[in-house]
PDB file of N, CA and C in Angstrom:
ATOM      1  N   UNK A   1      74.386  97.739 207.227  1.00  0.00           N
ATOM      2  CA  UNK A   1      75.155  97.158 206.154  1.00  0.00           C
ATOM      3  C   UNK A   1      75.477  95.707 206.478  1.00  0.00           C
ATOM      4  N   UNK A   2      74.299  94.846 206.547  1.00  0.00           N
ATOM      5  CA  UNK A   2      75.068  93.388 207.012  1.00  0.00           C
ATOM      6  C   UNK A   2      74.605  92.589 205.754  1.00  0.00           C
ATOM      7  N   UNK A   3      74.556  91.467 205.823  1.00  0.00           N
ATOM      8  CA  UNK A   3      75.146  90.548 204.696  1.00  0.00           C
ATOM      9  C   UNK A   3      73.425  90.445 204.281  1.00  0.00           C
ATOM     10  N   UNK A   4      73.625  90.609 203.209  1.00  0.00           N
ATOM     11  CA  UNK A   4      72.159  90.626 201.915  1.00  0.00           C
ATOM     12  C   UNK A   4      71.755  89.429 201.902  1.00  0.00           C
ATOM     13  N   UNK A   5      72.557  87.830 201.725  1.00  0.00           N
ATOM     14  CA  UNK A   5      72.317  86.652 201.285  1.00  0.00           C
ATOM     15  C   UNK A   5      73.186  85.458 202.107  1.00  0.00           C
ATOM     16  N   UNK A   6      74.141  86.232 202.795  1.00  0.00           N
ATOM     17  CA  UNK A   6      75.028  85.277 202.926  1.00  0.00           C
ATOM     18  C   UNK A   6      76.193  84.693 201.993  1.00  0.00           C
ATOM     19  N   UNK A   7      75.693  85.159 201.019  1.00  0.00           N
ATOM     20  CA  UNK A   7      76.529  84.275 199.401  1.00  0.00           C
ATOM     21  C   UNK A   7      77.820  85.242 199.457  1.00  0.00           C
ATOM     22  N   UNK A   8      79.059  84.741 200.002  1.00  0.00           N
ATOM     23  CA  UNK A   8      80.162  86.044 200.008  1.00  0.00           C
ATOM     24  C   UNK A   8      79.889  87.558 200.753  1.00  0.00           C
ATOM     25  N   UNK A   9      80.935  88.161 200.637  1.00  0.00           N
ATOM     26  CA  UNK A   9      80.994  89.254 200.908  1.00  0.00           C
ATOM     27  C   UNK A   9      80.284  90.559 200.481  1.00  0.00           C
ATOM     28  N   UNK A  10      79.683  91.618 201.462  1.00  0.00           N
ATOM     29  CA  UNK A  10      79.427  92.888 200.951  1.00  0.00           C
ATOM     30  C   UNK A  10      80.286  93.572 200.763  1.00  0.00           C
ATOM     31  N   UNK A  11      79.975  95.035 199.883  1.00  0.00           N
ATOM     32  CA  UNK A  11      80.835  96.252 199.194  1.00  0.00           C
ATOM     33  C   UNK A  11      80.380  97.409 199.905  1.00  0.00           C
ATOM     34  N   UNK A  12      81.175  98.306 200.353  1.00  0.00           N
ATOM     35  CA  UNK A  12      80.781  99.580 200.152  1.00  0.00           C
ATOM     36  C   UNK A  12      81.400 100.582 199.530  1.00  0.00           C
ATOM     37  N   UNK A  13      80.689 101.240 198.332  1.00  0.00           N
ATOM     38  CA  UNK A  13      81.720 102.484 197.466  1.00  0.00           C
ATOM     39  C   UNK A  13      81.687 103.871 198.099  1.00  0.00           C
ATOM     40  N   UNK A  14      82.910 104.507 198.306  1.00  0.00           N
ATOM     41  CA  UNK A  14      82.579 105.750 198.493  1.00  0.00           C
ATOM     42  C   UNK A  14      83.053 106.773 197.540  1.00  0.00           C
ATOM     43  N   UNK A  15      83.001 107.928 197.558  1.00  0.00           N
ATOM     44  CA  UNK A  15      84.071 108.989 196.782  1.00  0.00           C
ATOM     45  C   UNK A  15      84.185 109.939 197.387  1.00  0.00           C
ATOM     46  N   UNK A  16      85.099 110.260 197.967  1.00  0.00           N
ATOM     47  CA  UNK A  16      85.930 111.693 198.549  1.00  0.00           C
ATOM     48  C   UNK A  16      86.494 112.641 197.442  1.00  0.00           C
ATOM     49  N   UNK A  17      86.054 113.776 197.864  1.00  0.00           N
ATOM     50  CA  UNK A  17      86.975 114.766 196.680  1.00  0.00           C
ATOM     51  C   UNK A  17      87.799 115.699 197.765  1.00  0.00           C
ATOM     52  N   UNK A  18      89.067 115.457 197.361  1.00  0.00           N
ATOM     53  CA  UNK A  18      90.411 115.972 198.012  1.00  0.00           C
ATOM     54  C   UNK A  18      90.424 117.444 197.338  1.00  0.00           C
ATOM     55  N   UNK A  19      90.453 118.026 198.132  1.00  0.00           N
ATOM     56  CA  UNK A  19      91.002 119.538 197.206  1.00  0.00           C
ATOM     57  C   UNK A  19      92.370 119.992 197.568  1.00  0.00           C
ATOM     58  N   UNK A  20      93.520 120.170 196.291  1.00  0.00           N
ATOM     59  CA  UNK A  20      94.485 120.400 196.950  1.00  0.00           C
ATOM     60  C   UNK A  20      94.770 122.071 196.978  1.00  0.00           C
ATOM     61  N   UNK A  21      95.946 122.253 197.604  1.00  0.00           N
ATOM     62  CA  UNK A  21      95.929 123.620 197.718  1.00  0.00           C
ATOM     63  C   UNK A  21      96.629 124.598 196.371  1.00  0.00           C
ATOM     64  N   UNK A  22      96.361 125.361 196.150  1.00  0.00           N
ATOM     65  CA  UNK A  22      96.566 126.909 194.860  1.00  0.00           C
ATOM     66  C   UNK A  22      98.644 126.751 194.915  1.00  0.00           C
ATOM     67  N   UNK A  23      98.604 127.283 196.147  1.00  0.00           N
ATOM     68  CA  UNK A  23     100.074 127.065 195.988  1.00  0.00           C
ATOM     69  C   UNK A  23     101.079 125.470 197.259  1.00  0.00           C
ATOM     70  N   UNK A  24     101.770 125.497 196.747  1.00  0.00           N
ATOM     71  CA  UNK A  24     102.504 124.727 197.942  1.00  0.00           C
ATOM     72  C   UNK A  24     101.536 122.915 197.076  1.00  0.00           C
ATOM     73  N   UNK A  25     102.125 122.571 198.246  1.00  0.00           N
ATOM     74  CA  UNK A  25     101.394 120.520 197.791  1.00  0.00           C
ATOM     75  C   UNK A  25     100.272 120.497 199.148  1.00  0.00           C
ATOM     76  N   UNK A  26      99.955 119.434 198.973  1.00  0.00           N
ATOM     77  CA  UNK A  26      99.645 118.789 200.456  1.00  0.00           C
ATOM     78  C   UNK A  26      98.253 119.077 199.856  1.00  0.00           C
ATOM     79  N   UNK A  27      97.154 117.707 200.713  1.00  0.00           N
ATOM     80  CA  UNK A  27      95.723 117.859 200.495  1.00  0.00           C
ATOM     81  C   UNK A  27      95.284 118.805 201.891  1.00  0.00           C
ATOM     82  N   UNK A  28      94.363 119.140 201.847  1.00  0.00           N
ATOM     83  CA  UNK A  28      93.421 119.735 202.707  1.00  0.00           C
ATOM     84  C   UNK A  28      92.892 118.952 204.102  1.00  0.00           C
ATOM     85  N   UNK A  29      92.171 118.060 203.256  1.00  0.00           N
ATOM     86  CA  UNK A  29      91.394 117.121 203.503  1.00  0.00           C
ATOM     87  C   UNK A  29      91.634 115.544 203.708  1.00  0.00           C
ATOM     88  N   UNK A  30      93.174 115.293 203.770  1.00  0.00           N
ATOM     89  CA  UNK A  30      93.229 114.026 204.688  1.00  0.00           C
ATOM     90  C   UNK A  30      92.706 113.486 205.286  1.00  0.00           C
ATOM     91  N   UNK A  31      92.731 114.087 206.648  1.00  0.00           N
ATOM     92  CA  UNK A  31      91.718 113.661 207.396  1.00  0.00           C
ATOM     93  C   UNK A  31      90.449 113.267 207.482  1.00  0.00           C
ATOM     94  N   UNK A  32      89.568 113.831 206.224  1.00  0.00           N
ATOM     95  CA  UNK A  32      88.493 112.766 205.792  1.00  0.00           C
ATOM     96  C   UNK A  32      88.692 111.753 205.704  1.00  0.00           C
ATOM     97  N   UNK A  33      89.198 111.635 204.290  1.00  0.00           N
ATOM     98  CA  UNK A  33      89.955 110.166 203.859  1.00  0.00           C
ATOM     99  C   UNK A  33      90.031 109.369 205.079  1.00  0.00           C
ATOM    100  N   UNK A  34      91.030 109.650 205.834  1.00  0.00           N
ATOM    101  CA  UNK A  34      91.383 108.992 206.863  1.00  0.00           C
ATOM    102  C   UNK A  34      90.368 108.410 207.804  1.00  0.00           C
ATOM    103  N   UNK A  35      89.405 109.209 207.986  1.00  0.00           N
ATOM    104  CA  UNK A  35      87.962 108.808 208.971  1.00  0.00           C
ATOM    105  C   UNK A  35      87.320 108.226 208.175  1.00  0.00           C
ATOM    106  N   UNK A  36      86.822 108.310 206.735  1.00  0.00           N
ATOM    107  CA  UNK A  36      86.158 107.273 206.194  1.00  0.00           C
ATOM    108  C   UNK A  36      86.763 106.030 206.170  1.00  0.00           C
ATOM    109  N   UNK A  37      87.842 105.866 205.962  1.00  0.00           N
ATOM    110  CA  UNK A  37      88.247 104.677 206.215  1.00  0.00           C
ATOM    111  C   UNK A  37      88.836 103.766 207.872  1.00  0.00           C
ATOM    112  N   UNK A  38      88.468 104.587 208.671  1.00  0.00           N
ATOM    113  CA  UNK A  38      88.777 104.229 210.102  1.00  0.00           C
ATOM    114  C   UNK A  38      87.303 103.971 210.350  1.00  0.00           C
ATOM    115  N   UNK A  39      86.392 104.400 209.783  1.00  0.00           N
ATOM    116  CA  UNK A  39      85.033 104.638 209.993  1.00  0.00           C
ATOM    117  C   UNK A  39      84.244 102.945 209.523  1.00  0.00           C
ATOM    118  N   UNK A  40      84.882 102.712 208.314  1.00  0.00           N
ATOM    119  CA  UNK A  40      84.464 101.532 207.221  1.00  0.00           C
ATOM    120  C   UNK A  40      85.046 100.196 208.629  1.00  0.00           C
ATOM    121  N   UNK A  41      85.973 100.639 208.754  1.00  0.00           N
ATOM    122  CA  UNK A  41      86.957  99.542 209.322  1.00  0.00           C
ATOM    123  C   UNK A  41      86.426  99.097 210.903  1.00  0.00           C
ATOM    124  N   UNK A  42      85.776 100.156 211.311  1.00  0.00           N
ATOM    125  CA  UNK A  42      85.088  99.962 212.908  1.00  0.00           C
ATOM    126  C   UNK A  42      83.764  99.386 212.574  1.00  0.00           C
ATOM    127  N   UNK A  43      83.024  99.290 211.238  1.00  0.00           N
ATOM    128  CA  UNK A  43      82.131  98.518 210.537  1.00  0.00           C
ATOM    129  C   UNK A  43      82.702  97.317 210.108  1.00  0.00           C
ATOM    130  N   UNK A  44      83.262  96.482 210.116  1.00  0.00           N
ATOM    131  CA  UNK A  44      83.756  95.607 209.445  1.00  0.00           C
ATOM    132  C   UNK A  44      84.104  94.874 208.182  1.00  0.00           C
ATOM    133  N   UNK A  45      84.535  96.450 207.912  1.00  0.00           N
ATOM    134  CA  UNK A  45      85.106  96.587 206.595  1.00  0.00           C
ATOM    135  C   UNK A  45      86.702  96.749 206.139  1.00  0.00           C
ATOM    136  N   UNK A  46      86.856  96.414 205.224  1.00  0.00           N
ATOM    137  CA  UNK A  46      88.744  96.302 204.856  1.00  0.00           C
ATOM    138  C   UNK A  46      88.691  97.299 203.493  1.00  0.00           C
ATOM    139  N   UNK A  47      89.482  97.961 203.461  1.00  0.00           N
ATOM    140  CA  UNK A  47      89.876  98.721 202.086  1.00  0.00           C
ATOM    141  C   UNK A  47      90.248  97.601 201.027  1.00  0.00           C
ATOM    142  N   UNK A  48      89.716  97.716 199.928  1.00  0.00           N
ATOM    143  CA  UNK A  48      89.802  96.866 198.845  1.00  0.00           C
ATOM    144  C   UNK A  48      90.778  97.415 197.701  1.00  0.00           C
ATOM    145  N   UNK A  49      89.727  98.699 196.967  1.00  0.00           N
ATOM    146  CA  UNK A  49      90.423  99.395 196.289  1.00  0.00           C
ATOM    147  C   UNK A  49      90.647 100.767 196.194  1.00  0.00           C
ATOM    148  N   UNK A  50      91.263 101.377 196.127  1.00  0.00           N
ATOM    149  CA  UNK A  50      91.479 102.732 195.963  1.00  0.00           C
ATOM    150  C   UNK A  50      91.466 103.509 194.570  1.00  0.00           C
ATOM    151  N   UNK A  51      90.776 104.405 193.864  1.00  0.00           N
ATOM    152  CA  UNK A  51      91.617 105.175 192.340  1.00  0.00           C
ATOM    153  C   UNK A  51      91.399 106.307 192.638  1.00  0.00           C
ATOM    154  N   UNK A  52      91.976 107.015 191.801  1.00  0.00           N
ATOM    155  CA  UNK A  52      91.919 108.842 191.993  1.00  0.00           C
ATOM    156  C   UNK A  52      91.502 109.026 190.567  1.00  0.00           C
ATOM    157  N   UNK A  53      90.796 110.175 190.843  1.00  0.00           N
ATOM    158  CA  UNK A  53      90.922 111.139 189.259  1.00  0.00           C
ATOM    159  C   UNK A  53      91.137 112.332 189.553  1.00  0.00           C
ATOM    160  N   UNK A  54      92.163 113.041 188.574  1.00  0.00           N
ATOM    161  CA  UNK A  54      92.652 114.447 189.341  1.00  0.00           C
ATOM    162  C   UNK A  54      91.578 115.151 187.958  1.00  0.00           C
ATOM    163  N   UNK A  55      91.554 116.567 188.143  1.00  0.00           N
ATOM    164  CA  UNK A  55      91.034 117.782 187.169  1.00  0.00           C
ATOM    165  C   UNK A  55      91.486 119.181 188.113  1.00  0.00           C
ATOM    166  N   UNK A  56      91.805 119.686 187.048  1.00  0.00           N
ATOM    167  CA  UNK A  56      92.198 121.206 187.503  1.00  0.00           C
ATOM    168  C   UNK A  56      91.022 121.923 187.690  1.00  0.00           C
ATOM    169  N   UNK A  57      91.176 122.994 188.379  1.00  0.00           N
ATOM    170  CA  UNK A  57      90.183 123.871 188.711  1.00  0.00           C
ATOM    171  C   UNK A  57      90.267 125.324 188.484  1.00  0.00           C
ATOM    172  N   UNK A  58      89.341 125.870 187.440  1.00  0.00           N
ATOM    173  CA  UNK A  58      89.864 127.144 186.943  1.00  0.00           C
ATOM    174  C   UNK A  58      89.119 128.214 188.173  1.00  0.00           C
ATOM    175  N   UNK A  59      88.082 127.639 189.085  1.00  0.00           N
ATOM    176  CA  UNK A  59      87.817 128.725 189.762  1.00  0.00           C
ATOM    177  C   UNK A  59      88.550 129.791 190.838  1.00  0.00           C
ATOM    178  N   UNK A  60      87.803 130.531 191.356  1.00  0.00           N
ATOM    179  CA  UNK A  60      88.704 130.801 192.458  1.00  0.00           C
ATOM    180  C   UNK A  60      89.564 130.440 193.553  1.00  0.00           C
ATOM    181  N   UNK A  61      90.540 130.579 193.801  1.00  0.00           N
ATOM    182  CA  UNK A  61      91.641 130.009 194.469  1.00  0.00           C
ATOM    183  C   UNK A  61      92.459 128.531 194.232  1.00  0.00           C
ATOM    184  N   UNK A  62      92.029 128.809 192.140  1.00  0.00           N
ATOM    185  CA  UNK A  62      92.454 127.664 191.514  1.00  0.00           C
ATOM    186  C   UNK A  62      92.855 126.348 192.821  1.00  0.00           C
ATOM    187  N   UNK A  63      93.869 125.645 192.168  1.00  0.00           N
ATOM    188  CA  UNK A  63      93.555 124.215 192.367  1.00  0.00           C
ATOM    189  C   UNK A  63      93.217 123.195 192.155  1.00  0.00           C
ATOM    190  N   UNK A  64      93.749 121.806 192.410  1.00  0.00           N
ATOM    191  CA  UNK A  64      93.433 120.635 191.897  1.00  0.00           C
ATOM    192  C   UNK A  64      92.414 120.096 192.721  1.00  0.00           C
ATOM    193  N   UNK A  65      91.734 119.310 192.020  1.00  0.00           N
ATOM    194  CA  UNK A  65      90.844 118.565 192.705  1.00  0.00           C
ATOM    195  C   UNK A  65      91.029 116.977 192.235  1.00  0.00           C
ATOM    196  N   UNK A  66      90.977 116.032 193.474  1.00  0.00           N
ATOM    197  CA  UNK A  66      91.134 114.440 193.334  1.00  0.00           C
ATOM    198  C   UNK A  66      90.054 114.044 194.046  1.00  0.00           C
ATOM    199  N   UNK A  67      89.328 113.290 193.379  1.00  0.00           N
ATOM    200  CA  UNK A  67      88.224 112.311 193.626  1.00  0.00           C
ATOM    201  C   UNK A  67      88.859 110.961 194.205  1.00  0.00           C
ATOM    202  N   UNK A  68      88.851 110.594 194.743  1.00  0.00           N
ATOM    203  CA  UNK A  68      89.219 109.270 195.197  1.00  0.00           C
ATOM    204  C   UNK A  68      87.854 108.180 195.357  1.00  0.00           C
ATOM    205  N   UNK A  69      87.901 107.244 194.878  1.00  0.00           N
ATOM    206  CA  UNK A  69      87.244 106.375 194.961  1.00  0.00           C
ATOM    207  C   UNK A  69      87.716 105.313 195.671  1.00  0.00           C
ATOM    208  N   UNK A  70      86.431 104.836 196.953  1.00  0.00           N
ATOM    209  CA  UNK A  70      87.595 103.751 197.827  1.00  0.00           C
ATOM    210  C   UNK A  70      86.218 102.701 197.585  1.00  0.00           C
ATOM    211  N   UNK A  71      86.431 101.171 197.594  1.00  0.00           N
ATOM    212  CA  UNK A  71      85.766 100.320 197.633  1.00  0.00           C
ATOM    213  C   UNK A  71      86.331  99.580 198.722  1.00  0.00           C
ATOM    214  N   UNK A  72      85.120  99.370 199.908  1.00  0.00           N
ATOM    215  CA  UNK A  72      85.584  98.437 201.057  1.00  0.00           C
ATOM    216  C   UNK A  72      85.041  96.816 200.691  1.00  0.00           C
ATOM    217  N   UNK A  73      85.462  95.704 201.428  1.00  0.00           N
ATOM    218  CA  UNK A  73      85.096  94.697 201.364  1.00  0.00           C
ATOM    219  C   UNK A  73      84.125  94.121 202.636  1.00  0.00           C
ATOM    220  N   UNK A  74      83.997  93.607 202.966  1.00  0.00           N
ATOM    221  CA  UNK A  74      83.195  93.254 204.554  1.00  0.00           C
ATOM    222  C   UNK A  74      84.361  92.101 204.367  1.00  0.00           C
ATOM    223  N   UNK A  75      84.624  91.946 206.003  1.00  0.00           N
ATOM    224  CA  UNK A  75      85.724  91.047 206.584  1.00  0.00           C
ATOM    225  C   UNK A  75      84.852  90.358 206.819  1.00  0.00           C
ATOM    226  N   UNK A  76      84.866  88.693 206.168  1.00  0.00           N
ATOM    227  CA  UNK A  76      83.990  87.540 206.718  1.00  0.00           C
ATOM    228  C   UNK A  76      84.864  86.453 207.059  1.00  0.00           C
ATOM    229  N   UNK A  77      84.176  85.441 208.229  1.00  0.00           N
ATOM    230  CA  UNK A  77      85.626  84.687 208.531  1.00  0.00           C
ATOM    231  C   UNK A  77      85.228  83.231 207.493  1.00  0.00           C
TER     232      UNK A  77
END
């Protein structure tokens, strides 16, 4: 992932889907999240933007599900 042109900065998009739990709060899956972005950052990358989209989940062991979308920047000096 290094620089295409030189002309500014690179992007990288990702999307995580968080599943939360049936009863009680709390995600599952933090700790993804968390390594993709410790992961981006040992690449020389900065978190830019973050969004979520939530949807319910009628399957088994119902639940929400959040997509998170993270866009990194490349740190250039």
């Amino acid at each position: 992932m290094g620089k295409s042109n030189g002309e500014g900065p690179n992007y990288v998009i990702l999307q995580i889907v968080l599943k939360e739990k049936f009863i009680g709060s709390g995600s599952k899956n933090l700790t993804e999240l968390e390594s993709a972005i410790n992961t981006q950052a040992a690449k020389g990358y900065r978190l830019h933007t973050i969004t979520t989209t939530a949807s319910g989940s009628k399957g088994m062991g119902g639940g929400d599900r959040i997509q998170a979308t993270l866009v990194f920047e490349e740190i250039t000096d």
